[in-house]
C-alpha atoms as a PDB file:
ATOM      1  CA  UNK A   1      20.177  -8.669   8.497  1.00  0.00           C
ATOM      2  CA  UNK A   2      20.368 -11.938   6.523  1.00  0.00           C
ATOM      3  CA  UNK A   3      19.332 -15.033   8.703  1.00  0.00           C
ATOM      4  CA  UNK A   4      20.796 -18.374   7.238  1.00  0.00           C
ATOM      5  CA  UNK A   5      18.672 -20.773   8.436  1.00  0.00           C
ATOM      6  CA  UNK A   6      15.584 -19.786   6.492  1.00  0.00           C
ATOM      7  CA  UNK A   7      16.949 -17.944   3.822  1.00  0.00           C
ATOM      8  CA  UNK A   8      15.414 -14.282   4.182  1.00  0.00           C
ATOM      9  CA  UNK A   9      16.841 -11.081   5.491  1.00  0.00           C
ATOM     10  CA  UNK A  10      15.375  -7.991   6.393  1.00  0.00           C
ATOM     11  CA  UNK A  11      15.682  -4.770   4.501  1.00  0.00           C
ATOM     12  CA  UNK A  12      14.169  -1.217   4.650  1.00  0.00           C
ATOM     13  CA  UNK A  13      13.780   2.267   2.859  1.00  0.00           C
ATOM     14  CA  UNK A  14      12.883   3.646   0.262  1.00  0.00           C
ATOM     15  CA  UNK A  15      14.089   0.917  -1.932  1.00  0.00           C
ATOM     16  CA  UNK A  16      11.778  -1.226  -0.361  1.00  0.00           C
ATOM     17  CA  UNK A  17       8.646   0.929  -0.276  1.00  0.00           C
ATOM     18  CA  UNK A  18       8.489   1.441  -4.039  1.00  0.00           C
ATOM     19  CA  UNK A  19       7.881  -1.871  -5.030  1.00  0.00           C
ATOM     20  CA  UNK A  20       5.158  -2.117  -2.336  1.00  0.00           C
ATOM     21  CA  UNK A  21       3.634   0.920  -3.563  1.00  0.00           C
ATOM     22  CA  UNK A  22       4.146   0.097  -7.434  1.00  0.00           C
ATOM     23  CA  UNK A  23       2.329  -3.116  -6.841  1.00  0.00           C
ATOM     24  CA  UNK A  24      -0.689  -1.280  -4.833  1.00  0.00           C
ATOM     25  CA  UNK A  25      -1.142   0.878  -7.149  1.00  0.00           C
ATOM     26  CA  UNK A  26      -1.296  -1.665 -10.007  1.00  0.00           C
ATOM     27  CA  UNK A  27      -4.073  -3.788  -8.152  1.00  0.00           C
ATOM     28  CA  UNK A  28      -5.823  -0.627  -7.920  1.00  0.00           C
ATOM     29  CA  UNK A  29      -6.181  -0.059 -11.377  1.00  0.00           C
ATOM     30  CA  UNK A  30      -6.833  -3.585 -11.972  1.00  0.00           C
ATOM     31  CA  UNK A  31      -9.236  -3.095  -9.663  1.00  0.00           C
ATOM     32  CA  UNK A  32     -11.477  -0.568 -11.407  1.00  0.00           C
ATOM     33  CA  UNK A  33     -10.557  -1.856 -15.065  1.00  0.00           C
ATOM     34  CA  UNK A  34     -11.925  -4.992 -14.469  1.00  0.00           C
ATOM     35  CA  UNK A  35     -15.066  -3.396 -13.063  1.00  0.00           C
ATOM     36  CA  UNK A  36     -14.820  -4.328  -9.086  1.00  0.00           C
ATOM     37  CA  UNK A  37     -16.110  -1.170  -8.147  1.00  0.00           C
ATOM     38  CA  UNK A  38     -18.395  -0.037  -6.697  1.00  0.00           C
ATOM     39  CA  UNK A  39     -20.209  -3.623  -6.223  1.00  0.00           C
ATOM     40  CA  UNK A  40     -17.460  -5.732  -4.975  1.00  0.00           C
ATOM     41  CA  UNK A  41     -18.435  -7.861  -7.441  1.00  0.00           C
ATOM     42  CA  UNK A  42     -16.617  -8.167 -11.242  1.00  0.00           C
ATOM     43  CA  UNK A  43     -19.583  -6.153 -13.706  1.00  0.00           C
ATOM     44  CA  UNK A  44     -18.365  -5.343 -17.189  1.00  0.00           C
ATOM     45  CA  UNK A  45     -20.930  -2.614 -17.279  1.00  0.00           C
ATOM     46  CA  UNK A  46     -18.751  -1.215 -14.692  1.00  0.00           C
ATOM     47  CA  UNK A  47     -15.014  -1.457 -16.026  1.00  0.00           C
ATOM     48  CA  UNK A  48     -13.475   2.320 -16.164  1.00  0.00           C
ATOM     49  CA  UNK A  49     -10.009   3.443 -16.399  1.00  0.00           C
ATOM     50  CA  UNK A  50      -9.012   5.500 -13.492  1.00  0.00           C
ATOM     51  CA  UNK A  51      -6.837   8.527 -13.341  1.00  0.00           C
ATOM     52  CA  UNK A  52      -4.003   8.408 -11.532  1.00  0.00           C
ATOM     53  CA  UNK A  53      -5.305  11.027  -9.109  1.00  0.00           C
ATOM     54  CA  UNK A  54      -7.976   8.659  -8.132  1.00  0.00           C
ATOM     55  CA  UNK A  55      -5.243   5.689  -7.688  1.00  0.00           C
ATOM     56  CA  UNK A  56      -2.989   8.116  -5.311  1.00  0.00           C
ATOM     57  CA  UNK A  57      -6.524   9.203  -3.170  1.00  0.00           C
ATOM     58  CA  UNK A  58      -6.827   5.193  -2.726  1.00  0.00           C
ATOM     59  CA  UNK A  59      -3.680   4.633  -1.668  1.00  0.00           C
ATOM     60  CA  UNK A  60      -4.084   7.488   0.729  1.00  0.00           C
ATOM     61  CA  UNK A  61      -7.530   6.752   2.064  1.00  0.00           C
ATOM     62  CA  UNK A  62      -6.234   2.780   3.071  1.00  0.00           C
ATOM     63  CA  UNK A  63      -4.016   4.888   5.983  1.00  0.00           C
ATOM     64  CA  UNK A  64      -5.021   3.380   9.561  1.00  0.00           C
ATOM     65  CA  UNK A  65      -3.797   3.756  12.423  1.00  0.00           C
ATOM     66  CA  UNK A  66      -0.552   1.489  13.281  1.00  0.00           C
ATOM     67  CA  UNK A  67       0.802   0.326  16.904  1.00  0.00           C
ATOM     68  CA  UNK A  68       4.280  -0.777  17.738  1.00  0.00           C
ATOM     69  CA  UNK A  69       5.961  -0.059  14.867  1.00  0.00           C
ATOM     70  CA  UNK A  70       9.213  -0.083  14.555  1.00  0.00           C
ATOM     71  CA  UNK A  71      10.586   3.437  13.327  1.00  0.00           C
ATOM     72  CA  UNK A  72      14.507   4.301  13.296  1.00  0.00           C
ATOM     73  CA  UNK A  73      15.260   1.767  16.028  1.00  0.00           C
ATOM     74  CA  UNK A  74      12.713   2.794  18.448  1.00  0.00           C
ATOM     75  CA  UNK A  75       8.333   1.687  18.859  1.00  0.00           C
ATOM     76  CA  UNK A  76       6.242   4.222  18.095  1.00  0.00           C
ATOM     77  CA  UNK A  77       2.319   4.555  17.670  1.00  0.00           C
ATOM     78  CA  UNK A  78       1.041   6.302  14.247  1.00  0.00           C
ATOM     79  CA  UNK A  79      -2.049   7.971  13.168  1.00  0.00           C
ATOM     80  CA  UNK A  80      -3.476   8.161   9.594  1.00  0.00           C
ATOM     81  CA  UNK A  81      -1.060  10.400   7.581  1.00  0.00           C
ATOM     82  CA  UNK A  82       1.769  10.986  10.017  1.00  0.00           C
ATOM     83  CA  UNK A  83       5.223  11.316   9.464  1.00  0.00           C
ATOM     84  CA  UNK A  84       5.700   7.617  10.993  1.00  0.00           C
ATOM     85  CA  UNK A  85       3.886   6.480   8.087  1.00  0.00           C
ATOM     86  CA  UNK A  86       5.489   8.627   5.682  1.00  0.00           C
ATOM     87  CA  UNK A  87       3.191  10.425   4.543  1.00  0.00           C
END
């Protein structure tokens, strides 16, 4: 639903979730390319390319808990990797 006094609108789907998840899994690799892990800290020592297993168990493993969401029209609670979520 478009609101016209600030200019946004509010959209959901499946349209929606792949650019979220496109852009996840991009920092991810960026991520371990530039050699983030497993310091924290930028090392070129430890820049690898990672497989895109590795990206998906990321994205997986950063699954928490969620309350109040809002989930065809109705508030529901999730746990990691429930149907909620979409997992």
């Amino acid at each position: 639903e478009r609101n016209p006094n600030v200019g946004l609108s509010t959209e959901f789907g499946t349209s929606m979730a792949t650019p979220i998840a496109t852009g996840a899994a991009a920092l991810i690799r960026q991520y371990f390319e530039e050699g983030w892990y497993p310091s924290g800290r930028k090392n070129s020592q430890d820049e690898m390319r990672p497989s895109g297993a590795l990206i998906k168990a990321v994205i997986l493993n950063g699954g928490r808990e969620m309350n109040r969401i809002q989930n065809f029209l109705k508030y529901t609670s999730t746990k990691e990797y429930d149907q909620a979520q979409n997992y």
